[in-house]
PDB file of N, CA and C in Angstrom:
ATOM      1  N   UNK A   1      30.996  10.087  -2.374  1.00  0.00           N
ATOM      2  CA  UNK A   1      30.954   9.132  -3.463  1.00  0.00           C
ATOM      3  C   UNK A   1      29.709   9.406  -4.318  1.00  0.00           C
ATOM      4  N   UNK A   2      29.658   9.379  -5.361  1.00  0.00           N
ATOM      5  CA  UNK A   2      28.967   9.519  -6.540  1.00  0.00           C
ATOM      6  C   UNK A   2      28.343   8.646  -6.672  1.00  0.00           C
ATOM      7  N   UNK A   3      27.002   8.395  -6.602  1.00  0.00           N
ATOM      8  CA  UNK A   3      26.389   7.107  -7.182  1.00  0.00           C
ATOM      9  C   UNK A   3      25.708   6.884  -8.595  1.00  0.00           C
ATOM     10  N   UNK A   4      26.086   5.370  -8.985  1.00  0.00           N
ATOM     11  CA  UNK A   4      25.808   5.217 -10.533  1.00  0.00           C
ATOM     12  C   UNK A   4      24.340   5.736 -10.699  1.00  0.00           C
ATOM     13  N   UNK A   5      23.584   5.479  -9.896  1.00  0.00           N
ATOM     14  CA  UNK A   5      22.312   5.888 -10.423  1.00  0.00           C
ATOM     15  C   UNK A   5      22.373   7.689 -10.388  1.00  0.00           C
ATOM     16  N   UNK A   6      22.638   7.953  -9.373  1.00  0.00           N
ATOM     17  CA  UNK A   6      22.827   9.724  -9.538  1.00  0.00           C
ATOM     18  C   UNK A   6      23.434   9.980 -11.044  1.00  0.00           C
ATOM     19  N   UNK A   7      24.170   9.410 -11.344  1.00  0.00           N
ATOM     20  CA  UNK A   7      24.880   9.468 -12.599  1.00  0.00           C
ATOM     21  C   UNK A   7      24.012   9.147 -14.027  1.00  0.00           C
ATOM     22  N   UNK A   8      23.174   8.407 -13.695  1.00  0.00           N
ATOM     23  CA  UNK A   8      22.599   7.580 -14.960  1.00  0.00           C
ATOM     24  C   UNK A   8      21.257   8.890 -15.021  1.00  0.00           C
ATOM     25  N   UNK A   9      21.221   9.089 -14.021  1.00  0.00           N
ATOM     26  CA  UNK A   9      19.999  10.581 -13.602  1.00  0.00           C
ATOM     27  C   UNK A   9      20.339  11.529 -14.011  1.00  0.00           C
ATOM     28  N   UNK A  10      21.226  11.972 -14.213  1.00  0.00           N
ATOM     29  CA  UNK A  10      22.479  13.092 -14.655  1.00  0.00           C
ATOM     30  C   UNK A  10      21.982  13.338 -16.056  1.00  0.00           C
ATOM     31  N   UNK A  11      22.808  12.001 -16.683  1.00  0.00           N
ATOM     32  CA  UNK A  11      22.575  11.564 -18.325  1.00  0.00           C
ATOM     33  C   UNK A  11      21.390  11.633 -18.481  1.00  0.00           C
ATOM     34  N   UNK A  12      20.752  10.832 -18.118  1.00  0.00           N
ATOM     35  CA  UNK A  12      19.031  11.695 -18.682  1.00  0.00           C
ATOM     36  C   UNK A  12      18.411  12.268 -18.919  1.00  0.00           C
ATOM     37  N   UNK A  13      18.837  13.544 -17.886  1.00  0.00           N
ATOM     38  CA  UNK A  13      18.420  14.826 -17.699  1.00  0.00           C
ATOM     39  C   UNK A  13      19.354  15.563 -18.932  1.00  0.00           C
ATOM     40  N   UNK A  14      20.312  15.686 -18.812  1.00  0.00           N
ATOM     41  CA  UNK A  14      21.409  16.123 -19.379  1.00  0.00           C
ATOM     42  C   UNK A  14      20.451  15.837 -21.428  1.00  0.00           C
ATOM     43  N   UNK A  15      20.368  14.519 -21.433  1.00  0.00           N
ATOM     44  CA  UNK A  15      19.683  13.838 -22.924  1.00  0.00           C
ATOM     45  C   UNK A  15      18.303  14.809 -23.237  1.00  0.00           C
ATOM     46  N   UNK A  16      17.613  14.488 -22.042  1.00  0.00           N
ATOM     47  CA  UNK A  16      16.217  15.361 -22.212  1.00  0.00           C
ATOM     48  C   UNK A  16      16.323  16.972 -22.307  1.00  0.00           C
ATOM     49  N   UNK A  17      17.238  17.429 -21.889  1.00  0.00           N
ATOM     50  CA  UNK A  17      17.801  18.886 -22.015  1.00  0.00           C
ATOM     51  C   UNK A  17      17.890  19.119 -23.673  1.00  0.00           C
ATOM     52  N   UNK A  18      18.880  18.405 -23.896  1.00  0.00           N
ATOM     53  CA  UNK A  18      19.617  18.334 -25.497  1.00  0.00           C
ATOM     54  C   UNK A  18      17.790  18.130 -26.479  1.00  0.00           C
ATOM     55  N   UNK A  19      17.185  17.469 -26.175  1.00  0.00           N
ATOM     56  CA  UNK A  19      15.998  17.009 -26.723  1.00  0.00           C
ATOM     57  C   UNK A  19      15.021  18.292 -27.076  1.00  0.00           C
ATOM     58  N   UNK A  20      14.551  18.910 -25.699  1.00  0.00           N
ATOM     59  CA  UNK A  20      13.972  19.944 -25.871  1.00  0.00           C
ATOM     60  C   UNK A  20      14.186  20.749 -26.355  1.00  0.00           C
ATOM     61  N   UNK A  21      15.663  21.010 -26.513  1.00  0.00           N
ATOM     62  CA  UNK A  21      16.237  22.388 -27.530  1.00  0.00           C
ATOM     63  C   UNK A  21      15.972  22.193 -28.605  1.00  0.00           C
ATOM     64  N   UNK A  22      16.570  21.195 -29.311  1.00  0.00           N
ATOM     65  CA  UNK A  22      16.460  20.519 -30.510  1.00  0.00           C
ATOM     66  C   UNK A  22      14.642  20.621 -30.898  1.00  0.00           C
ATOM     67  N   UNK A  23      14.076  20.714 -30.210  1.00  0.00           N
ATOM     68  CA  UNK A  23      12.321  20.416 -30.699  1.00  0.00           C
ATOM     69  C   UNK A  23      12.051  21.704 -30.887  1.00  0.00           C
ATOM     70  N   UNK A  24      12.285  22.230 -29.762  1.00  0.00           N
ATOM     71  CA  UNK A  24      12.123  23.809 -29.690  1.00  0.00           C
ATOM     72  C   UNK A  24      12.581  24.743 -31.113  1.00  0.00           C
ATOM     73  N   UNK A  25      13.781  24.145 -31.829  1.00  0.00           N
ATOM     74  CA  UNK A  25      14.260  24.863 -32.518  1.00  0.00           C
ATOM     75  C   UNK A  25      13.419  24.551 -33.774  1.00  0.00           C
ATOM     76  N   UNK A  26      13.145  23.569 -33.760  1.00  0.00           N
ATOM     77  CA  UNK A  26      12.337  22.771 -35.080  1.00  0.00           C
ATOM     78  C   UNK A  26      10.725  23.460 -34.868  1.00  0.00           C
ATOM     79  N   UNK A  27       9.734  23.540 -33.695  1.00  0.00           N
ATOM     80  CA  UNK A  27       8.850  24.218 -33.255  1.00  0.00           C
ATOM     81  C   UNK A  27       8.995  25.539 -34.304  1.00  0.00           C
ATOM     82  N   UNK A  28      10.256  26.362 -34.186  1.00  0.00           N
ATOM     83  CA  UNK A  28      10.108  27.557 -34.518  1.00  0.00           C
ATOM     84  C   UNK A  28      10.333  27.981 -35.805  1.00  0.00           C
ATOM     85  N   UNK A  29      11.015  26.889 -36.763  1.00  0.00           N
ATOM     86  CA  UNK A  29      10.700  26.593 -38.121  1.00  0.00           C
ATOM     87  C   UNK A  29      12.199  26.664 -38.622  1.00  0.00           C
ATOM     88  N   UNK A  30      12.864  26.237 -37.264  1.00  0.00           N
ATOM     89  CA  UNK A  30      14.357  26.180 -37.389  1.00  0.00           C
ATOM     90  C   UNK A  30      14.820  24.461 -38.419  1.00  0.00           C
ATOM     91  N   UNK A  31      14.688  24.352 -39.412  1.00  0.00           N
ATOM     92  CA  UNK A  31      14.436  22.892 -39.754  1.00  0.00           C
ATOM     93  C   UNK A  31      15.791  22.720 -40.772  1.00  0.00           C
ATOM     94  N   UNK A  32      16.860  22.390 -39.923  1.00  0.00           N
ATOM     95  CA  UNK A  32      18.128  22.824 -41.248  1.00  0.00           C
ATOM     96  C   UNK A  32      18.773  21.173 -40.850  1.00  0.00           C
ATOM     97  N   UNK A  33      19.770  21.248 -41.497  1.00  0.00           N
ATOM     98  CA  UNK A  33      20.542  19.317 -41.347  1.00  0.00           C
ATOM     99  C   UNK A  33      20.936  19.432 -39.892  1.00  0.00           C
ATOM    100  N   UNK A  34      21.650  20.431 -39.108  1.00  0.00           N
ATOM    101  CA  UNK A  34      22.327  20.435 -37.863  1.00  0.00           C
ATOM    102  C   UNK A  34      21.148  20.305 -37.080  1.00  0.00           C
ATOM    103  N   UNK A  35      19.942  20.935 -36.482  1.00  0.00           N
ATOM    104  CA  UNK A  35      18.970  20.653 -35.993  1.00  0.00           C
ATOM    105  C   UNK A  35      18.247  19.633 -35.809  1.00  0.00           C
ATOM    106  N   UNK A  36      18.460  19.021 -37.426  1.00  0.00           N
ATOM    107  CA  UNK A  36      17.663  17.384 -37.800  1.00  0.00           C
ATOM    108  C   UNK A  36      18.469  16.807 -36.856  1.00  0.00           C
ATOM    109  N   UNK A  37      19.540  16.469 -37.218  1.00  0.00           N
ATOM    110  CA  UNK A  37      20.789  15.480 -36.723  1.00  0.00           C
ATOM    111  C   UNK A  37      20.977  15.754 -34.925  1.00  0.00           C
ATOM    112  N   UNK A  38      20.819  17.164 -34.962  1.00  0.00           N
ATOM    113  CA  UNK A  38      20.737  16.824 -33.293  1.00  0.00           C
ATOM    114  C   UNK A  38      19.327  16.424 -32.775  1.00  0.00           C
ATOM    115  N   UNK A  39      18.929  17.029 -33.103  1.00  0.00           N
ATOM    116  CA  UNK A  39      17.809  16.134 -32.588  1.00  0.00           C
ATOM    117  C   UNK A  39      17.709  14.784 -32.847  1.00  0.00           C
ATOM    118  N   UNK A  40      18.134  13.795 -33.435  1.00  0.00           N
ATOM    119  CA  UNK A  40      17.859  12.508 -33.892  1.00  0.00           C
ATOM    120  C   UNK A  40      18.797  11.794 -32.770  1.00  0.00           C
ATOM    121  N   UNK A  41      20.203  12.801 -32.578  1.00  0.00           N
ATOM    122  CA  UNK A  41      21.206  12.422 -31.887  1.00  0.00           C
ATOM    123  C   UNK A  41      21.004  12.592 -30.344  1.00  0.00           C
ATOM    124  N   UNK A  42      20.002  13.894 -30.001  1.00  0.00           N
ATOM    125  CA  UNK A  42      19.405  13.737 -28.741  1.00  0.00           C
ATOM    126  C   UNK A  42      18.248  12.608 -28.332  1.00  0.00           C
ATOM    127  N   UNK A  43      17.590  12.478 -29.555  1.00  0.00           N
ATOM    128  CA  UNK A  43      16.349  11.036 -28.770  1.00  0.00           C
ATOM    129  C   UNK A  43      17.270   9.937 -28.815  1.00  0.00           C
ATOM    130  N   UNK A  44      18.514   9.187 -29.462  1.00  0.00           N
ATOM    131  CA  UNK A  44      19.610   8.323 -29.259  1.00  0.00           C
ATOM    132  C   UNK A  44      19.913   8.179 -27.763  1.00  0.00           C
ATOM    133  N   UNK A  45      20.428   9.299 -27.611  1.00  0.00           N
ATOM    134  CA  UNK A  45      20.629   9.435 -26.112  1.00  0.00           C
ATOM    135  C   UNK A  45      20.052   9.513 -25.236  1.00  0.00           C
ATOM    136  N   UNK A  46      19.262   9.816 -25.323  1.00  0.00           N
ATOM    137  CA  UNK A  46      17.506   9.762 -23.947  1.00  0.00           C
ATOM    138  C   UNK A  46      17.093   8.242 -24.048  1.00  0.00           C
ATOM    139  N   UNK A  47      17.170   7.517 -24.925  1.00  0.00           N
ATOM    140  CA  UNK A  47      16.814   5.837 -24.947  1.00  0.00           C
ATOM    141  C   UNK A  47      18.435   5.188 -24.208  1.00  0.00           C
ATOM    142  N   UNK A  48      19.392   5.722 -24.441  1.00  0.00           N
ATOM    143  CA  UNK A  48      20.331   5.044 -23.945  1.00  0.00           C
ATOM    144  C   UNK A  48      20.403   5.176 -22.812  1.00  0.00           C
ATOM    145  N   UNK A  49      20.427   6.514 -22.054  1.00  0.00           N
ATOM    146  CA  UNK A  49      20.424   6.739 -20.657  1.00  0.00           C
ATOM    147  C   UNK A  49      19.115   6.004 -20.404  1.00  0.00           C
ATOM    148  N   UNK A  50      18.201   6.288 -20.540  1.00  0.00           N
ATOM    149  CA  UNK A  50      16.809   5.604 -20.165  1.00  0.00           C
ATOM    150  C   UNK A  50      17.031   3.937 -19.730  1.00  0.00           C
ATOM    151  N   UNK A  51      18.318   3.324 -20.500  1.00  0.00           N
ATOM    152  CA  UNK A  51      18.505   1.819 -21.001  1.00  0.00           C
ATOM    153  C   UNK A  51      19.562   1.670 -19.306  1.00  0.00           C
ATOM    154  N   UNK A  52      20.640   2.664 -19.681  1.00  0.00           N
ATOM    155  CA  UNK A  52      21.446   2.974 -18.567  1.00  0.00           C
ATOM    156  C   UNK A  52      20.803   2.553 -17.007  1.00  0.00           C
ATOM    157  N   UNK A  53      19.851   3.950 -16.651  1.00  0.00           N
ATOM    158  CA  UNK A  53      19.300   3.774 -15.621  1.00  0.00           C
ATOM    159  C   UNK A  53      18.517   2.422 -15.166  1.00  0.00           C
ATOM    160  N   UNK A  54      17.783   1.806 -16.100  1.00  0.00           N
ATOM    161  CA  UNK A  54      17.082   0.667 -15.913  1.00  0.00           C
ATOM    162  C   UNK A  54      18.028  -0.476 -15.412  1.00  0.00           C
ATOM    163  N   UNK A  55      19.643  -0.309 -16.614  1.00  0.00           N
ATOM    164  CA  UNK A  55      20.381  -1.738 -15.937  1.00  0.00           C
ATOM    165  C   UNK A  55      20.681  -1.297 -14.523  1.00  0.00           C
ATOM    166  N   UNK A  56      21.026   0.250 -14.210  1.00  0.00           N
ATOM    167  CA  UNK A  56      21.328   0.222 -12.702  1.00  0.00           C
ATOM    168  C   UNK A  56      20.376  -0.157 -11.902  1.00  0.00           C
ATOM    169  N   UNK A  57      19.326   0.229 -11.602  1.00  0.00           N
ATOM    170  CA  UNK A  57      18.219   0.029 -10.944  1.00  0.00           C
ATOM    171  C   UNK A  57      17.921  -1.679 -10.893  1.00  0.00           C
ATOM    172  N   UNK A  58      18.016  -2.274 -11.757  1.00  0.00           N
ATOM    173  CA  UNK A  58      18.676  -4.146 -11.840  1.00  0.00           C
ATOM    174  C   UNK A  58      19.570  -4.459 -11.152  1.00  0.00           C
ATOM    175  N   UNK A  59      20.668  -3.983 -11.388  1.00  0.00           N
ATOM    176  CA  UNK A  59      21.262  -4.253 -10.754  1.00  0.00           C
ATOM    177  C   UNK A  59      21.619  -3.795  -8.948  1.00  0.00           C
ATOM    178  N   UNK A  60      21.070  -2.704  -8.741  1.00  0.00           N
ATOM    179  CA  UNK A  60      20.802  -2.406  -7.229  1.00  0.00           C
ATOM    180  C   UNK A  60      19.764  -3.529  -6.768  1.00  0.00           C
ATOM    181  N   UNK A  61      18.605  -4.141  -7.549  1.00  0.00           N
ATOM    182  CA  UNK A  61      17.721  -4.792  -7.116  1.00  0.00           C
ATOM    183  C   UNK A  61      18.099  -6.364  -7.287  1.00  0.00           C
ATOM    184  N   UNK A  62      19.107  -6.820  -7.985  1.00  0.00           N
ATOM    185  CA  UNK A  62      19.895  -7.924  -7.759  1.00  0.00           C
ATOM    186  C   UNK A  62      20.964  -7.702  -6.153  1.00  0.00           C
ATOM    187  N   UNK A  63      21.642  -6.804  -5.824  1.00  0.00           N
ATOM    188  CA  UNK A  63      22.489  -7.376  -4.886  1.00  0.00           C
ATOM    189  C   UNK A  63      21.676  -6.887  -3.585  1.00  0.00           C
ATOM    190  N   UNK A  64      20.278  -6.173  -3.393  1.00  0.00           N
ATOM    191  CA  UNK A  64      19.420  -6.357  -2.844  1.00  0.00           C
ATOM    192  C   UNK A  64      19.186  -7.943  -2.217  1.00  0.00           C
ATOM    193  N   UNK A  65      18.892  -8.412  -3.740  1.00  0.00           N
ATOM    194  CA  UNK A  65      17.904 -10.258  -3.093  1.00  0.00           C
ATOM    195  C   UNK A  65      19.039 -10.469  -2.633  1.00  0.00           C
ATOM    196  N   UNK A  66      20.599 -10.620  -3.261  1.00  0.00           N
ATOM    197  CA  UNK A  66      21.290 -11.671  -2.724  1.00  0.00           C
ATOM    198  C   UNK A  66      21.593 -11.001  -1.251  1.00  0.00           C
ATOM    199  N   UNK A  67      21.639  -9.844  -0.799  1.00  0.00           N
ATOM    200  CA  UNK A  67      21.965  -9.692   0.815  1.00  0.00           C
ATOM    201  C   UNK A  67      21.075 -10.508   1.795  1.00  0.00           C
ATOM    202  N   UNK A  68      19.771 -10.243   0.798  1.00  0.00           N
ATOM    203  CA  UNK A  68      18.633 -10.574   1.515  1.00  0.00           C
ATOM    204  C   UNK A  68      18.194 -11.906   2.074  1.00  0.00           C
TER     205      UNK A  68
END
């Protein structure tokens, strides 16, 4: 079984991947509309997964108290 947080870890990584390319390409004076836009479209996604992981981690730490 797959767990949501493995998953939400995934996406992050996966976001921060997309991120670094995108910088990297701009770094090298790669500065065209497709580059802009992904990159704008990769930090989108590194805040969402980032948003992702946090509700999981809530929510593992909600059915935590209530076992508890």
């Amino acid at each position: 079984m797959v767990s949501p947080i493995s998953t939400a870890l995934a996406g992050l990584n996966r976001a921060r991947e997309n991120l670094n390319s995108s910088a990297e390409k701009v770094a090298r004076g790669n500065i065209d509309v497709d580059t802009l836009v992904d990159a704008k479209v990769a930090a989108q996604d590194v805040k969402v997964q980032a948003k992702n992981l946090s509700l999981m981690l809530k929510r593992d730490k909600e059915i935590l108290d209530i076992l508890a």
